[in-house]
Protein backbone atom coordinates (compact mmCIF):
# COMPACT_ATOMS: atom_id res chain seq x y z
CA UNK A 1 -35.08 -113.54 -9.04
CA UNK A 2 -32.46 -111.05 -8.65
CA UNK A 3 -31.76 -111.82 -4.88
CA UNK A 4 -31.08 -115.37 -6.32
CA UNK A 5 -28.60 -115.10 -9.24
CA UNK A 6 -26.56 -112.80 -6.36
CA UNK A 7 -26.84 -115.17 -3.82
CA UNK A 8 -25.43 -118.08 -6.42
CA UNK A 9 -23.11 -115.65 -7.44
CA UNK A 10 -21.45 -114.64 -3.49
CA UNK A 11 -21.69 -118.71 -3.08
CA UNK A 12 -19.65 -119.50 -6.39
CA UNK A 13 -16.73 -117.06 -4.97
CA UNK A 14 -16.59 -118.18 -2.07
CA UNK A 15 -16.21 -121.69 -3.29
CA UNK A 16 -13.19 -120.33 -5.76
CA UNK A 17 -11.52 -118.56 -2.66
CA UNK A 18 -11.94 -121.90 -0.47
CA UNK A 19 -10.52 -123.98 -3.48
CA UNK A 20 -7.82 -121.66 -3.92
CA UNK A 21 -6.65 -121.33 -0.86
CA UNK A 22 -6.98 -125.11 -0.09
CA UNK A 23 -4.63 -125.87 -3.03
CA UNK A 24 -2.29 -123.21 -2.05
CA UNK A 25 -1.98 -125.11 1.51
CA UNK A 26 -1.89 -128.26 -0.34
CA UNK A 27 1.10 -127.16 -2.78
CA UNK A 28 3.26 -125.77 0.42
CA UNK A 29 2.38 -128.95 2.33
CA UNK A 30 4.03 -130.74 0.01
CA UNK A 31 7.26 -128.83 -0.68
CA UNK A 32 7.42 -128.32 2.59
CA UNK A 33 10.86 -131.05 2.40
CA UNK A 34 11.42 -129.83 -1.28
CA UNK A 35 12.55 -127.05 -1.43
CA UNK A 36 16.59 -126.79 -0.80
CA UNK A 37 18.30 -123.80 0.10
CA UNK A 38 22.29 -123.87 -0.97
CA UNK A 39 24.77 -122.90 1.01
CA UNK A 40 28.40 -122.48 0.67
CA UNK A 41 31.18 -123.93 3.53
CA UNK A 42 31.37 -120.64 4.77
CA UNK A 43 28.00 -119.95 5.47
CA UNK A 44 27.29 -123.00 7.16
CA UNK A 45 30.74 -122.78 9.46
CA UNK A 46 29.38 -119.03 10.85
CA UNK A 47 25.23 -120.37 10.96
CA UNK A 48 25.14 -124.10 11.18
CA UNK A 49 22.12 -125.62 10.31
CA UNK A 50 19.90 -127.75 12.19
CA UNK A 51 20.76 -131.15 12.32
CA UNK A 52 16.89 -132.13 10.51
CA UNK A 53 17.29 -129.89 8.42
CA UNK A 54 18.00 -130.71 4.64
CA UNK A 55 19.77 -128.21 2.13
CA UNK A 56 22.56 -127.86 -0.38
CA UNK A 57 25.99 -127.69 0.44
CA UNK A 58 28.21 -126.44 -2.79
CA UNK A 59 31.79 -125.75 -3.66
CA UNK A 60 34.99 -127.38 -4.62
CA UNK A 61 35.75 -130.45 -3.51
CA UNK A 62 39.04 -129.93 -1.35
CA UNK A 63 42.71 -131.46 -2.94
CA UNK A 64 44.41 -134.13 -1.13
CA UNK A 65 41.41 -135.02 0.93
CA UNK A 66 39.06 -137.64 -0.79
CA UNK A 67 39.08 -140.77 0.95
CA UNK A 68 37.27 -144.11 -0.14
CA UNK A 69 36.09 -146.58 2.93
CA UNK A 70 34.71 -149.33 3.39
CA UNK A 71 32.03 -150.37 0.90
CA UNK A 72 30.74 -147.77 -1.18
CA UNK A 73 31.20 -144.82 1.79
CA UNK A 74 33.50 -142.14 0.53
CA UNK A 75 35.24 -139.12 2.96
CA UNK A 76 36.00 -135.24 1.35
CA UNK A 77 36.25 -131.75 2.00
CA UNK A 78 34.23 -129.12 0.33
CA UNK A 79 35.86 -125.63 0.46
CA UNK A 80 35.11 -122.21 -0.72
CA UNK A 81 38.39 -120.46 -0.27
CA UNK A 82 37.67 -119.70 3.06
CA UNK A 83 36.71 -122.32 5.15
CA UNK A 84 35.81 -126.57 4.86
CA UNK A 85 33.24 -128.81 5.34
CA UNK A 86 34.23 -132.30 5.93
CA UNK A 87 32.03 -134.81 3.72
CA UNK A 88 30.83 -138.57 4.02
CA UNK A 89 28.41 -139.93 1.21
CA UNK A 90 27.57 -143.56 0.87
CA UNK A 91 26.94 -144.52 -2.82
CA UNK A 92 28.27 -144.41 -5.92
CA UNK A 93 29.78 -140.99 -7.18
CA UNK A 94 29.16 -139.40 -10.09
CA UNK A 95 31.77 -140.26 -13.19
CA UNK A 96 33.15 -136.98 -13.18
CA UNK A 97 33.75 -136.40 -9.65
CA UNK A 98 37.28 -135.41 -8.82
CA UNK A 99 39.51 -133.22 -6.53
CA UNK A 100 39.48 -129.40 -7.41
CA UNK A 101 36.28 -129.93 -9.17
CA UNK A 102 32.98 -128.19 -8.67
CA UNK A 103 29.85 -129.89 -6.63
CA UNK A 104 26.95 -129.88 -4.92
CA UNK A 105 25.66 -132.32 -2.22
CA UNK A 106 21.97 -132.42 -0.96
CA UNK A 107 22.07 -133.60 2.84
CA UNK A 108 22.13 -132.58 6.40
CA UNK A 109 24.76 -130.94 8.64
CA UNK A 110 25.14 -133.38 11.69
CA UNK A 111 28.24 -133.61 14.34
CA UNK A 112 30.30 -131.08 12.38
CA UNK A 113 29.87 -132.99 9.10
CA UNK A 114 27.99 -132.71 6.24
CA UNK A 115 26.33 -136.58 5.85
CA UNK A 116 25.13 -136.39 1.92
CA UNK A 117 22.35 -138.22 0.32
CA UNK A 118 23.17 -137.42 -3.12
CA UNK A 119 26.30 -135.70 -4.71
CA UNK A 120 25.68 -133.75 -8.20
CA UNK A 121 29.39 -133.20 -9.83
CA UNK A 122 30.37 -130.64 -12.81
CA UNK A 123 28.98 -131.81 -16.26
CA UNK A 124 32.46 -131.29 -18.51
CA UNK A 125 35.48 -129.64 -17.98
CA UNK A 126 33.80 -125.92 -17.83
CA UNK A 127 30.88 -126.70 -16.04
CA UNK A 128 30.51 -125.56 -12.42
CA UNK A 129 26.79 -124.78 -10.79
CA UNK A 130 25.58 -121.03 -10.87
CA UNK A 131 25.27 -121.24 -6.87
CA UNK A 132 28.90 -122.61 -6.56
CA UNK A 133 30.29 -119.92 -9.02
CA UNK A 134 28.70 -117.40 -7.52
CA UNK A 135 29.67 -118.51 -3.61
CA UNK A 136 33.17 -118.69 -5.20
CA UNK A 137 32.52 -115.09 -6.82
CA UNK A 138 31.51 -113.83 -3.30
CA UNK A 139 34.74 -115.17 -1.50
CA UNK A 140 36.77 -113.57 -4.09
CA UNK A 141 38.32 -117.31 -5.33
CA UNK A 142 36.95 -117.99 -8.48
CA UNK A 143 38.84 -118.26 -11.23
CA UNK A 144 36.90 -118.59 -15.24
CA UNK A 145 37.66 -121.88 -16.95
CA UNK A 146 40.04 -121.38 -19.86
CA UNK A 147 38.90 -121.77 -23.42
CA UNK A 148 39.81 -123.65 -26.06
């Protein structure tokens, strides 16, 4: 009787493990495209990225260089301070993107330019993503908003 409740016991554990670790494969499976690493115009000038690979480009979108084309396809430069990424997103912007303004794209890094699949702009006039402010921080370009 003994024997048995430790046997049921070894099997029940081994069960949790195999559940556990089939769930943990299952969860990175899936994320496996999820998960977006941000990057700032200087980073990806020195290490460009794959061209299948997706991530996050951030930083300020560049004065003097947004450029509406034909249909809804728009052309910009993202900058840092230090260097630029030229831009091209098809779709409809966000109401509060402008020139000088923080952003962040999600897309991938093909021929030299970053080709966007969705473009997330500041949320008021103070507003600028952590990543971006910090990127900004690092290049030594940031400036804090002014307050009212």
């Amino acid at each position: 009787m003994k024997g048995l409740k430790k046997q049921r016991r070894i099997q029940i554990i081994l069960l949790a493990v195999v559940a556990l670790v089939t769930a943990t494969a299952l969860v990175g499976y899936a994320m496996r495209d999820g998960i977006n690493f941000f990057r700032s115009p200087t980073q990806v000038a020195t290490e460009p990225p794959a061209p299948n690979e997706t991530f996050r480009l951030g930083g300020l979108v560049e004065g003097g260089t947004l450029a509406r084309g034909q249909g809804e396809t728009v052309r910009f430069s993202v900058t840092d301070g230090n260097a630029s990424i030229p831009v091209t997103f098809t779709g409809i912007l966000p109401d509060l993107f402008a020139e000088n303004q923080g952003m962040i794209g999600t897309g991938r890094y093909v021929d030299g330019t970053f080709e966007a699949t969705e473009i997330l702009a500041k949320h008021d006039e103070s507003y600028m993503p952590k990543e971006v402010v910090d990127a900004l921080k690092e290049q030594g370009v940031y400036q804090e908003p002014e307050t009212n």
